[in-house]
PDB file of N, CA and C in Angstrom:
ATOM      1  N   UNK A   1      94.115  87.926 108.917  1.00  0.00           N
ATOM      2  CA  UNK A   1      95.057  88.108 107.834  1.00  0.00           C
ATOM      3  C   UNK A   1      95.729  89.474 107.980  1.00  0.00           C
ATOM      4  N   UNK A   2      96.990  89.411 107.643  1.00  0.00           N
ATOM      5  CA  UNK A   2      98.013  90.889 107.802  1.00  0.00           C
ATOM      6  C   UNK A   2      97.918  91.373 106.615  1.00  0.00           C
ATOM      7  N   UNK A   3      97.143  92.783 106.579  1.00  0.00           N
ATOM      8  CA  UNK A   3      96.846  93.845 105.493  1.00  0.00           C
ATOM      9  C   UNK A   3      98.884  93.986 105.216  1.00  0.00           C
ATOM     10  N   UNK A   4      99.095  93.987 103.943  1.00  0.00           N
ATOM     11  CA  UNK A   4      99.958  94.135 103.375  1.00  0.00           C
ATOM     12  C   UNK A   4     100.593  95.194 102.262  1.00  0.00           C
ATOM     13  N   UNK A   5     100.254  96.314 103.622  1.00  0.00           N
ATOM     14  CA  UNK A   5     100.774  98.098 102.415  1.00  0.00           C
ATOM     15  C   UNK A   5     102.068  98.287 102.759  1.00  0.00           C
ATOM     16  N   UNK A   6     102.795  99.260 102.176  1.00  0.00           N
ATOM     17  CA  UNK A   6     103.713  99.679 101.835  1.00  0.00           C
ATOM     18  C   UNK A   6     103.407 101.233 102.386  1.00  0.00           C
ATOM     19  N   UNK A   7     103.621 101.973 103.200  1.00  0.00           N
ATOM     20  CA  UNK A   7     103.397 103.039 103.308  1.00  0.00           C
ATOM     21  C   UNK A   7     104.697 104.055 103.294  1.00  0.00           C
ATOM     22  N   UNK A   8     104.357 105.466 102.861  1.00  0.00           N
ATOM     23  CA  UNK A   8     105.572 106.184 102.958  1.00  0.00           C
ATOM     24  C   UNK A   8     105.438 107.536 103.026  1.00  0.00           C
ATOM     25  N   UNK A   9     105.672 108.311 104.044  1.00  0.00           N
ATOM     26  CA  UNK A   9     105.690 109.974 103.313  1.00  0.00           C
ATOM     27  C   UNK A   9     107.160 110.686 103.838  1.00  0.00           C
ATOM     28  N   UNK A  10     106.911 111.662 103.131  1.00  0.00           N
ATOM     29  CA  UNK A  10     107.788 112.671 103.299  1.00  0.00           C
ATOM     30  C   UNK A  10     107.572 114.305 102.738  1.00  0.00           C
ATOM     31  N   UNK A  11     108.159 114.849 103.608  1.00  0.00           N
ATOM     32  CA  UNK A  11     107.842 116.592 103.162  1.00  0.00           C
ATOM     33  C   UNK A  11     108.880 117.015 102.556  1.00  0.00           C
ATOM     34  N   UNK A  12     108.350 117.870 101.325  1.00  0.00           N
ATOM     35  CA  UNK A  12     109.282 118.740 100.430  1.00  0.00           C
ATOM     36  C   UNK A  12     109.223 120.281 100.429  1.00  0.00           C
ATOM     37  N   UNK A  13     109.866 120.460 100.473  1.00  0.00           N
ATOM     38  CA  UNK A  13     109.728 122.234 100.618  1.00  0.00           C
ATOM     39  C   UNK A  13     109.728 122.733  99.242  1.00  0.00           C
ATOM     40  N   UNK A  14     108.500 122.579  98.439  1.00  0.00           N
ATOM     41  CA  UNK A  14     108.447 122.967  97.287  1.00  0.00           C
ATOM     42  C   UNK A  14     106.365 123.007  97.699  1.00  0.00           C
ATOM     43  N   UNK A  15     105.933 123.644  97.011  1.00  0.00           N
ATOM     44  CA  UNK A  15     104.900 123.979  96.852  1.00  0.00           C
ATOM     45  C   UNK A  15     103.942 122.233  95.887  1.00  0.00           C
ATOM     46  N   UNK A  16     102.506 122.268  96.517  1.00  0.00           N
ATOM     47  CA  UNK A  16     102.006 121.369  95.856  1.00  0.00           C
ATOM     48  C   UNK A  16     101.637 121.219  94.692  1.00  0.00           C
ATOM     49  N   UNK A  17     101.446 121.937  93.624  1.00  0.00           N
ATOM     50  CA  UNK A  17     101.498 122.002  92.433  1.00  0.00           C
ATOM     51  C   UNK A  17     102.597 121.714  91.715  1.00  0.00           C
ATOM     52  N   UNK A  18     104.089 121.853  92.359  1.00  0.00           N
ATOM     53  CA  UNK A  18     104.968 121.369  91.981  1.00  0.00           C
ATOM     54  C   UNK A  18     105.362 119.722  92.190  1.00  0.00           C
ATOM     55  N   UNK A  19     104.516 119.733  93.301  1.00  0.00           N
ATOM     56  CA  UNK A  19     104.812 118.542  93.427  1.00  0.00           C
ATOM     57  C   UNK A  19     103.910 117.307  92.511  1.00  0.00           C
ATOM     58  N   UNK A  20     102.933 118.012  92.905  1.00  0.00           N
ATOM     59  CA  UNK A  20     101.875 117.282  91.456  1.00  0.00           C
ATOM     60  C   UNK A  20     102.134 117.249  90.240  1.00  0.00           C
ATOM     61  N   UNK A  21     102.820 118.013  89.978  1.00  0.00           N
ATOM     62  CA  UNK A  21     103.349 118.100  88.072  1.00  0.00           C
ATOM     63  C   UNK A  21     104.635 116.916  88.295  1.00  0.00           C
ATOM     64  N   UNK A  22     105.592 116.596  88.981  1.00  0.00           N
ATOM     65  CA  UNK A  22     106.289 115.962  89.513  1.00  0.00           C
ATOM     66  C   UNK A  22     105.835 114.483  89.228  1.00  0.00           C
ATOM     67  N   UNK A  23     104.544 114.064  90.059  1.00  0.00           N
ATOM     68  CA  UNK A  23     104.384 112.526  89.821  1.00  0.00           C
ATOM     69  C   UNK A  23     102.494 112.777  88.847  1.00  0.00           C
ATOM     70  N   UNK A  24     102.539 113.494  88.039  1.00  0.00           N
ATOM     71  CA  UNK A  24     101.537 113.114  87.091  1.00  0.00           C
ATOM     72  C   UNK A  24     102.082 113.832  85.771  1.00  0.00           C
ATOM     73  N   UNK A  25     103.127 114.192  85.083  1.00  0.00           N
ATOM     74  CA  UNK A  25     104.098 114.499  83.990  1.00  0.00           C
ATOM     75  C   UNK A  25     104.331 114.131  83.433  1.00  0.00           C
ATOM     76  N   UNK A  26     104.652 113.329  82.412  1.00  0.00           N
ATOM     77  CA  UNK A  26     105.944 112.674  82.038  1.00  0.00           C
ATOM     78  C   UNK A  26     107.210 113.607  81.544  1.00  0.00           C
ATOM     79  N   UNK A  27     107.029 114.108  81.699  1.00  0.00           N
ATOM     80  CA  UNK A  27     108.237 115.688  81.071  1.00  0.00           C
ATOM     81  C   UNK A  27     108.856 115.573  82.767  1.00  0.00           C
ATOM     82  N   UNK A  28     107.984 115.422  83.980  1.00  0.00           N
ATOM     83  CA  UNK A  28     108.712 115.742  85.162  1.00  0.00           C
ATOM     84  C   UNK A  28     109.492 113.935  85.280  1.00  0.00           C
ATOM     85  N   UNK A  29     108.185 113.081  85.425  1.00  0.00           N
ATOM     86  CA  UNK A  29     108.767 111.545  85.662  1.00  0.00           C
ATOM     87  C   UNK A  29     109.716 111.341  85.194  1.00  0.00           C
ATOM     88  N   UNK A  30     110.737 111.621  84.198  1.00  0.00           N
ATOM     89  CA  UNK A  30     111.509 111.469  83.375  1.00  0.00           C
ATOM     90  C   UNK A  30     112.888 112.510  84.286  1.00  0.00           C
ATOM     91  N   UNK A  31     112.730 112.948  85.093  1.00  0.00           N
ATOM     92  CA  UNK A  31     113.616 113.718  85.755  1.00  0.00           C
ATOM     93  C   UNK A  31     114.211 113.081  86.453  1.00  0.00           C
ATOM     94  N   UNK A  32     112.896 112.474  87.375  1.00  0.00           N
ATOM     95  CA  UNK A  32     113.685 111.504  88.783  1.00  0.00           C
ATOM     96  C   UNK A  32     112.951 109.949  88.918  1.00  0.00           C
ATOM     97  N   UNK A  33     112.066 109.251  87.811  1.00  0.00           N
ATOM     98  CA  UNK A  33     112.100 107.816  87.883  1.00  0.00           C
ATOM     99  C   UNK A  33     112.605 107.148  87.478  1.00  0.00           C
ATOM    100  N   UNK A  34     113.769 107.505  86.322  1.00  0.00           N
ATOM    101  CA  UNK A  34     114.590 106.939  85.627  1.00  0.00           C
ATOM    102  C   UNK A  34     115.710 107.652  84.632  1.00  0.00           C
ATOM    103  N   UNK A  35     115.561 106.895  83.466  1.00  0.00           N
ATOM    104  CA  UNK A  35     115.914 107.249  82.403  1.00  0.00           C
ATOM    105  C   UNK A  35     114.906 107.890  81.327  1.00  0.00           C
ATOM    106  N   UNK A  36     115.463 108.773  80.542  1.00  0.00           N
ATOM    107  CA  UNK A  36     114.005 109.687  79.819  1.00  0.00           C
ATOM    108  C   UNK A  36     112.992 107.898  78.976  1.00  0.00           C
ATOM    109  N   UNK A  37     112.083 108.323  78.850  1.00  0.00           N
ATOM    110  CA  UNK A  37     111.204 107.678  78.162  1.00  0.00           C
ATOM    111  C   UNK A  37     110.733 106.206  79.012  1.00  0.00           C
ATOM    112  N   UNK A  38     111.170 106.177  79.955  1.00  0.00           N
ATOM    113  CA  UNK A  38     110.861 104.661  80.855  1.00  0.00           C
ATOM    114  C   UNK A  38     109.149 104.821  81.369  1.00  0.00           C
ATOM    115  N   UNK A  39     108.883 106.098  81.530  1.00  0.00           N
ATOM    116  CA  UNK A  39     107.421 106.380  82.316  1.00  0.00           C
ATOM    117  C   UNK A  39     106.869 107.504  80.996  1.00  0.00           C
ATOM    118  N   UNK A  40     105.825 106.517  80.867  1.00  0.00           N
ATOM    119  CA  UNK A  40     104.688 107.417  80.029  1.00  0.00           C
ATOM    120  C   UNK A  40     103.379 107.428  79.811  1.00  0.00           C
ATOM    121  N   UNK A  41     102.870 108.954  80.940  1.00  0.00           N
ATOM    122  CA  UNK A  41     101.331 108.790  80.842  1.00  0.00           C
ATOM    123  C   UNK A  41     100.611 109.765  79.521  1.00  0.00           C
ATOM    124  N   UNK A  42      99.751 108.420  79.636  1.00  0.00           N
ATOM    125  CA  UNK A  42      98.884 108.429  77.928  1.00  0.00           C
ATOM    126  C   UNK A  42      97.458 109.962  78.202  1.00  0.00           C
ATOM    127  N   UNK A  43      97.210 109.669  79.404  1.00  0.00           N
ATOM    128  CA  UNK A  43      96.479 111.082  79.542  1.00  0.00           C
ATOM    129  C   UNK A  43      95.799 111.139  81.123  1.00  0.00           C
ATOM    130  N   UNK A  44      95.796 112.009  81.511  1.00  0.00           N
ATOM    131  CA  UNK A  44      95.768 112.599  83.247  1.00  0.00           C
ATOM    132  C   UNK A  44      93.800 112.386  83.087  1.00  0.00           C
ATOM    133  N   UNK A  45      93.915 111.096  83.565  1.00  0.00           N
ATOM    134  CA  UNK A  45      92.044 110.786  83.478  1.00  0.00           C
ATOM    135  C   UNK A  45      91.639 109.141  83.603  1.00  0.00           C
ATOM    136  N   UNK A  46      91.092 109.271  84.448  1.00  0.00           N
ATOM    137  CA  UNK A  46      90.883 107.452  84.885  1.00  0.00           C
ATOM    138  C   UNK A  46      90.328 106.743  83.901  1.00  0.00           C
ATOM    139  N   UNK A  47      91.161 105.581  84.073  1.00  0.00           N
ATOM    140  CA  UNK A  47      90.581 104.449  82.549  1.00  0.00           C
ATOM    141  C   UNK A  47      91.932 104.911  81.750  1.00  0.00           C
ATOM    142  N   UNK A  48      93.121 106.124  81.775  1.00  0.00           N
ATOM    143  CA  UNK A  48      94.106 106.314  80.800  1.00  0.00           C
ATOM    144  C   UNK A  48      94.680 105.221  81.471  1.00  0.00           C
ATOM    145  N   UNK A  49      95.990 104.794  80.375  1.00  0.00           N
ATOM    146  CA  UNK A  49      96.825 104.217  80.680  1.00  0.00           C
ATOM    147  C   UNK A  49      98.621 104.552  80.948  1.00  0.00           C
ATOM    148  N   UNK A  50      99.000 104.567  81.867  1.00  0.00           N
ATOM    149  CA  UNK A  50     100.594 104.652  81.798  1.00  0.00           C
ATOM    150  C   UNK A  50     101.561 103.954  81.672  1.00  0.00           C
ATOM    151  N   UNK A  51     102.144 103.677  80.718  1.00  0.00           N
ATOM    152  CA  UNK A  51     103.304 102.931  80.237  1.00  0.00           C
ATOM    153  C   UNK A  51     104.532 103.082  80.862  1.00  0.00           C
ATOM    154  N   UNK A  52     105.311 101.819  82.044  1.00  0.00           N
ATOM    155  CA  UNK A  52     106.330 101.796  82.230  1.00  0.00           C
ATOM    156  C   UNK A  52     106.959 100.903  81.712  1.00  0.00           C
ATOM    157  N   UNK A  53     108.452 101.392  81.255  1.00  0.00           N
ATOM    158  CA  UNK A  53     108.960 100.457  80.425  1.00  0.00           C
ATOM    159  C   UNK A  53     110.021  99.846  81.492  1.00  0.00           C
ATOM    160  N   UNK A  54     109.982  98.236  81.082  1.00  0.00           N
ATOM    161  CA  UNK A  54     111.222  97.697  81.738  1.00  0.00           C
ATOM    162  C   UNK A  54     112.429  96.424  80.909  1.00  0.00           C
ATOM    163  N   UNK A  55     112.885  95.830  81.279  1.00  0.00           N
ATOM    164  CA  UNK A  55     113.852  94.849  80.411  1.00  0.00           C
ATOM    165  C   UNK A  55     113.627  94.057  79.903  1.00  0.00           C
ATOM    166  N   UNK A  56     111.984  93.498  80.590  1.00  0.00           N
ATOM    167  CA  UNK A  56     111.449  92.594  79.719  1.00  0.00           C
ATOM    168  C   UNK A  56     109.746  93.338  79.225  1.00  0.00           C
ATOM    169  N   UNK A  57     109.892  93.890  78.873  1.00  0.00           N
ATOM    170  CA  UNK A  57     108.686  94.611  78.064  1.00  0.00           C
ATOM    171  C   UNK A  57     108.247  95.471  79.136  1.00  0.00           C
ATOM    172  N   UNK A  58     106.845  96.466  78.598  1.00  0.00           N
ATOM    173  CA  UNK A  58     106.047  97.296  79.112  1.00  0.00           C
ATOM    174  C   UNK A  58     105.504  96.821  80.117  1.00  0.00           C
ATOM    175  N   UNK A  59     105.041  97.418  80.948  1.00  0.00           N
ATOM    176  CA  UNK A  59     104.032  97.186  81.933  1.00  0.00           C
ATOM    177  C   UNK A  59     103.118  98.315  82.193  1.00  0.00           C
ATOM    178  N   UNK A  60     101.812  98.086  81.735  1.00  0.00           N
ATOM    179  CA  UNK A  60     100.826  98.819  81.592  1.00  0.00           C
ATOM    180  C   UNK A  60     100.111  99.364  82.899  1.00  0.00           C
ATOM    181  N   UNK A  61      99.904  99.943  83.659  1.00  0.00           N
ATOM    182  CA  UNK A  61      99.202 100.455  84.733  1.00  0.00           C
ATOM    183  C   UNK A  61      97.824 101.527  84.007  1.00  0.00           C
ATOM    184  N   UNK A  62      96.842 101.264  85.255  1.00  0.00           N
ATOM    185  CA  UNK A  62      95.708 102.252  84.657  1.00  0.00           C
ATOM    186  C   UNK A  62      95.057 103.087  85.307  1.00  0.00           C
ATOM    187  N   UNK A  63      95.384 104.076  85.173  1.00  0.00           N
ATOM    188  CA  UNK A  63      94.693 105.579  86.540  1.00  0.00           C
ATOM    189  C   UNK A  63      93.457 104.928  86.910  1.00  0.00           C
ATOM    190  N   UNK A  64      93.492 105.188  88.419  1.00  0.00           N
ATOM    191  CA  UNK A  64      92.193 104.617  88.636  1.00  0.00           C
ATOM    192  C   UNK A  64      91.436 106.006  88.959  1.00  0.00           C
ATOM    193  N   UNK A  65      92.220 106.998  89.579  1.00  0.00           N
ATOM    194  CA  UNK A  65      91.538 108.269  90.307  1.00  0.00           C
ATOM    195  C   UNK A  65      92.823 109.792  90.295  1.00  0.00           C
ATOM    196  N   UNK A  66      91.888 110.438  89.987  1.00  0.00           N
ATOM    197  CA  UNK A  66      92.746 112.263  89.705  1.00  0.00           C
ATOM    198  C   UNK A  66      92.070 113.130  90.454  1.00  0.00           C
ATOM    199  N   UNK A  67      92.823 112.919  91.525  1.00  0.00           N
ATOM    200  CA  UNK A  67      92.246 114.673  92.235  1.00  0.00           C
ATOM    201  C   UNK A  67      93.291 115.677  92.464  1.00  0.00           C
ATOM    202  N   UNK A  68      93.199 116.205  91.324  1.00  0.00           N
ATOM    203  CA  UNK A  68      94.291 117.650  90.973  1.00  0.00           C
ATOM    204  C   UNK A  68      94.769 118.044  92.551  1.00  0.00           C
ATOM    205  N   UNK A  69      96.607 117.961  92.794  1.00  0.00           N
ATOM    206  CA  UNK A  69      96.977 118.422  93.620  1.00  0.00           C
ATOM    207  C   UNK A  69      96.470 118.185  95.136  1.00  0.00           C
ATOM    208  N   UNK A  70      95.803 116.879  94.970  1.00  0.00           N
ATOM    209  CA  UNK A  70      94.879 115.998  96.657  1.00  0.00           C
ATOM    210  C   UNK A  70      95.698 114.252  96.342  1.00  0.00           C
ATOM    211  N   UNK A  71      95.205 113.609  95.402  1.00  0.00           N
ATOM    212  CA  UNK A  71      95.007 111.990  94.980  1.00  0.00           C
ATOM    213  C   UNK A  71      95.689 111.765  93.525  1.00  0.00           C
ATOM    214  N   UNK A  72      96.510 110.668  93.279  1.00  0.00           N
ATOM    215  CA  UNK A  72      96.691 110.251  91.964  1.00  0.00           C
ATOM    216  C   UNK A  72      97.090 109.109  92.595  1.00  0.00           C
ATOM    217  N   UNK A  73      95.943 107.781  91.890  1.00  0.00           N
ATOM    218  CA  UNK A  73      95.845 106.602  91.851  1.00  0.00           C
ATOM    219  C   UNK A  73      95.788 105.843  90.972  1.00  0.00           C
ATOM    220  N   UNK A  74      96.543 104.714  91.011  1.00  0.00           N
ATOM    221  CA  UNK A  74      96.444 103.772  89.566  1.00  0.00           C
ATOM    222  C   UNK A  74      97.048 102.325  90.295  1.00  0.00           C
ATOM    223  N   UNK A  75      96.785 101.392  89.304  1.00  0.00           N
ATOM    224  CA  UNK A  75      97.080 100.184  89.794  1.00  0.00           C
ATOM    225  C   UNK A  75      97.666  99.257  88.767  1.00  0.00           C
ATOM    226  N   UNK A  76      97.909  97.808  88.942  1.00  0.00           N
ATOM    227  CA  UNK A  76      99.135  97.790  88.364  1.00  0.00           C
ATOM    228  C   UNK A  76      98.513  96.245  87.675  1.00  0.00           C
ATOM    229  N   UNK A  77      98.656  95.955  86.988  1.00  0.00           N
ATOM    230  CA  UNK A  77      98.033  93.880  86.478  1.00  0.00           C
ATOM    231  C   UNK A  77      99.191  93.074  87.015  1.00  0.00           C
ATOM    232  N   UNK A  78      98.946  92.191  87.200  1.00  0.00           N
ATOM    233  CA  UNK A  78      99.243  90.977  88.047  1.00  0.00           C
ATOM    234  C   UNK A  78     100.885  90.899  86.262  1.00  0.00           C
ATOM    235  N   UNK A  79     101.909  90.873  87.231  1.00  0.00           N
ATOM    236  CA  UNK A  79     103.426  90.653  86.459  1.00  0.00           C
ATOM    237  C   UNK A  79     104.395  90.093  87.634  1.00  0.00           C
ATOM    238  N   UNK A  80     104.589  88.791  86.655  1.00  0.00           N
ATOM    239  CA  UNK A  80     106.162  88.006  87.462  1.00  0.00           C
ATOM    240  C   UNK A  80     107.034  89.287  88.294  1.00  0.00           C
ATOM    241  N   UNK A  81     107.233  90.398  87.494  1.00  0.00           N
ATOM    242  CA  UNK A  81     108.275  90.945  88.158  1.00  0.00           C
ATOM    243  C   UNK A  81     108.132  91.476  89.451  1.00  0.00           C
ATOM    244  N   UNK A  82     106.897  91.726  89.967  1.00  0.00           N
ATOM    245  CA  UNK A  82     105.978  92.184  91.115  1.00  0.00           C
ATOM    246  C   UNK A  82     105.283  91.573  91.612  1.00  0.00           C
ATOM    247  N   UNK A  83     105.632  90.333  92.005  1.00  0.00           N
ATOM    248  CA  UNK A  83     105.082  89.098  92.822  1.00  0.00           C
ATOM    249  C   UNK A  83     104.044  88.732  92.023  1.00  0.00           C
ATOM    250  N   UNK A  84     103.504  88.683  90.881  1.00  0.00           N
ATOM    251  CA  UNK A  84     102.650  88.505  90.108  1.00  0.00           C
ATOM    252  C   UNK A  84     100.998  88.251  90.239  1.00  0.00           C
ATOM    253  N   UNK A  85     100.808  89.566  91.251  1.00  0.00           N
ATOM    254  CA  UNK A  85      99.590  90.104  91.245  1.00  0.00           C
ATOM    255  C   UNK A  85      98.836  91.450  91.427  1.00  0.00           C
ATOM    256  N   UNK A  86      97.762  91.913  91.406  1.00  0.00           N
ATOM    257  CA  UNK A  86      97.851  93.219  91.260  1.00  0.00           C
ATOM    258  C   UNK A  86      97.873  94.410  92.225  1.00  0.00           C
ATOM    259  N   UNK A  87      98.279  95.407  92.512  1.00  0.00           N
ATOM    260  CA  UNK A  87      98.523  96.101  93.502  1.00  0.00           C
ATOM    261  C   UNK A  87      97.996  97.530  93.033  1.00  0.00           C
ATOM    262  N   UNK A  88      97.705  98.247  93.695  1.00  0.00           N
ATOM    263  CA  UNK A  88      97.692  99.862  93.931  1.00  0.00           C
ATOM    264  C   UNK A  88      98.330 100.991  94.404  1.00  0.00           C
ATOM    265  N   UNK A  89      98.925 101.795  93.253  1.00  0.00           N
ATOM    266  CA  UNK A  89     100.176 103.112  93.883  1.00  0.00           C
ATOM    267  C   UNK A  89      98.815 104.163  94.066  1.00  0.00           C
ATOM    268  N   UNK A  90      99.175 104.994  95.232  1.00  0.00           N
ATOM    269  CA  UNK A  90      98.634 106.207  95.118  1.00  0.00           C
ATOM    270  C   UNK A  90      99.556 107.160  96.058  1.00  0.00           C
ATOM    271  N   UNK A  91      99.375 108.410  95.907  1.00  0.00           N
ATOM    272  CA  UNK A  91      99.837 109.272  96.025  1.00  0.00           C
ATOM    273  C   UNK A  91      99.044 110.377  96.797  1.00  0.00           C
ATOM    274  N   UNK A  92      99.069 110.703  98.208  1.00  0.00           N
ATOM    275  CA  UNK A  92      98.554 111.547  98.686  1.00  0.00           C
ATOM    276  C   UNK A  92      99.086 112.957  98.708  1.00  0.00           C
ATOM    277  N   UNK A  93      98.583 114.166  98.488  1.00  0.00           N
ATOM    278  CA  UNK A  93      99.655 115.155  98.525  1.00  0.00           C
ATOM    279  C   UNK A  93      99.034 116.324 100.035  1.00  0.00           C
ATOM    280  N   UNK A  94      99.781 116.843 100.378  1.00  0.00           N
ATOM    281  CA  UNK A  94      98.951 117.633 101.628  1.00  0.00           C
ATOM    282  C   UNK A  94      99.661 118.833 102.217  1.00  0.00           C
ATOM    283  N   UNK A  95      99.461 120.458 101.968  1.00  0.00           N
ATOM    284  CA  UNK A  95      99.981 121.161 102.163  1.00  0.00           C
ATOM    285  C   UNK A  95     100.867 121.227 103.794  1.00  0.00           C
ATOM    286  N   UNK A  96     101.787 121.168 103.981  1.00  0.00           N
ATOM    287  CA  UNK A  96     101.948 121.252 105.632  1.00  0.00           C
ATOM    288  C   UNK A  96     103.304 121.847 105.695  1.00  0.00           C
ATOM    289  N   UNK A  97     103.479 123.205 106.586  1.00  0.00           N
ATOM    290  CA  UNK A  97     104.540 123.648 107.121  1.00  0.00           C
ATOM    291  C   UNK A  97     105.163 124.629 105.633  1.00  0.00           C
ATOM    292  N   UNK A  98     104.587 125.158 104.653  1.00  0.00           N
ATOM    293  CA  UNK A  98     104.863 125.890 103.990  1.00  0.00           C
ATOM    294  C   UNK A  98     105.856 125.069 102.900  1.00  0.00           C
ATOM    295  N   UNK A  99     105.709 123.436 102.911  1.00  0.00           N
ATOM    296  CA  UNK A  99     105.640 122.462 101.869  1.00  0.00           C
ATOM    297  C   UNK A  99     104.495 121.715 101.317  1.00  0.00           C
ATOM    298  N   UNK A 100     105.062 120.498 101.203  1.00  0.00           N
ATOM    299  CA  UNK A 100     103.945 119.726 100.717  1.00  0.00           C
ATOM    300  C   UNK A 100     104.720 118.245 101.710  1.00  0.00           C
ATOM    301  N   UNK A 101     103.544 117.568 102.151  1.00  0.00           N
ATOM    302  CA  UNK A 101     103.515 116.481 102.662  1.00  0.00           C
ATOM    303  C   UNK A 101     103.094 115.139 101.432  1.00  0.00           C
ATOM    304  N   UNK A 102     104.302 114.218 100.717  1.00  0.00           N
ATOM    305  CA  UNK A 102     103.824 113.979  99.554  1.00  0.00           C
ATOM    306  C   UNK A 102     103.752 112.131 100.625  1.00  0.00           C
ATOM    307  N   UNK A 103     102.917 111.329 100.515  1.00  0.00           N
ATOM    308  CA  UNK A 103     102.683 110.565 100.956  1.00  0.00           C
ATOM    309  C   UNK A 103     102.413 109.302  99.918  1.00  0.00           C
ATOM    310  N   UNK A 104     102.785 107.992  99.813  1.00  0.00           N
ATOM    311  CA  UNK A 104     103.296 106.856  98.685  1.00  0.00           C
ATOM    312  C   UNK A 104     102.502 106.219  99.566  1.00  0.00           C
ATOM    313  N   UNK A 105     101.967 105.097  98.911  1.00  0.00           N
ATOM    314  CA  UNK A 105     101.282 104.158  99.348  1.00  0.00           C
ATOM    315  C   UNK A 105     101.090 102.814  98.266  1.00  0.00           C
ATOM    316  N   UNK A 106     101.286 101.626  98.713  1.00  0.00           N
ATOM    317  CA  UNK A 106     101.235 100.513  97.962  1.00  0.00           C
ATOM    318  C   UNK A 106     100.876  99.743  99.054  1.00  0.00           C
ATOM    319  N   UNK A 107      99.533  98.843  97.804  1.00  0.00           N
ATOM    320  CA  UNK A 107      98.545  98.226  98.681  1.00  0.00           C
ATOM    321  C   UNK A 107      97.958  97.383  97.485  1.00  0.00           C
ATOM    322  N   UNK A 108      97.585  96.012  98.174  1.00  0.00           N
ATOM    323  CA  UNK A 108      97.293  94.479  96.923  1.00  0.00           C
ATOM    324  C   UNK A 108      97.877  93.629  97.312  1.00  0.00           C
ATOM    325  N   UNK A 109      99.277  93.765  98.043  1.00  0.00           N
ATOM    326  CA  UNK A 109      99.869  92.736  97.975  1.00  0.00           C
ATOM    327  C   UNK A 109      99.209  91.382  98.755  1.00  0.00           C
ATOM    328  N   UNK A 110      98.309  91.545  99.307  1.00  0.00           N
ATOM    329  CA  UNK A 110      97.921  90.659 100.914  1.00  0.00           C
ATOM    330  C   UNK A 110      97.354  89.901  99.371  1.00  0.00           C
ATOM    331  N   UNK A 111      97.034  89.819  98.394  1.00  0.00           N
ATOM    332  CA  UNK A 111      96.520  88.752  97.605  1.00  0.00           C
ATOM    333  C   UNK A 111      97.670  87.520  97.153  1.00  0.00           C
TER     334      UNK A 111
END
């Protein structure tokens, strides 16, 4: 069977703490995932929940893992709009070259 991730990185020339406030915020998410109020996390701690909003209602995701400025993981419940099953975002972050190496990953789909 063909493992079915989504992989992605890229380097920013901004420091990792910035980049971490960036995708665990909602004061930052609200900068560059959308429109203000579309992304909203309920609290930086596994088992919280983050609320993305879309056209046909919320879609609830739930931190699975927080490692300050290393890991931020969460996953997603099975929704029509996302092939309608459940998947996993995480976020690797990794100092390199006097940036940050911010690395995306999506993974579930092979179900």
């Amino acid at each position: 069977m063909v493992k079915a991730t989504i992989e992605h990185d890229i380097w920013i020339a901004v420091p990792r703490e910035h980049a971490w406030r960036a995708i665990t915020e909602t004061a930052q998410l609200d900068k560059w995932w959308g429109a203000k109020g579309l992304v909203e996390i309920m609290a930086l701690q596994p088992g919280a929940t983050i609320k993305f909003a879309t056209t046909d209602g919320p879609i609830l995701a739930t931190i699975q893992r927080v490692d300050p400025l290393h890991a931020f993981v969460y996953s997603w419940p099975p929704h029509p709009r996302y092939f309608s099953v459940p998947f996993v975002t995480s976020y690797t972050l990794e100092e390199v070259d006097g940036g940050t190496r911010v690395t995306l990953c999506e993974s579930g789909f092979d179900a």
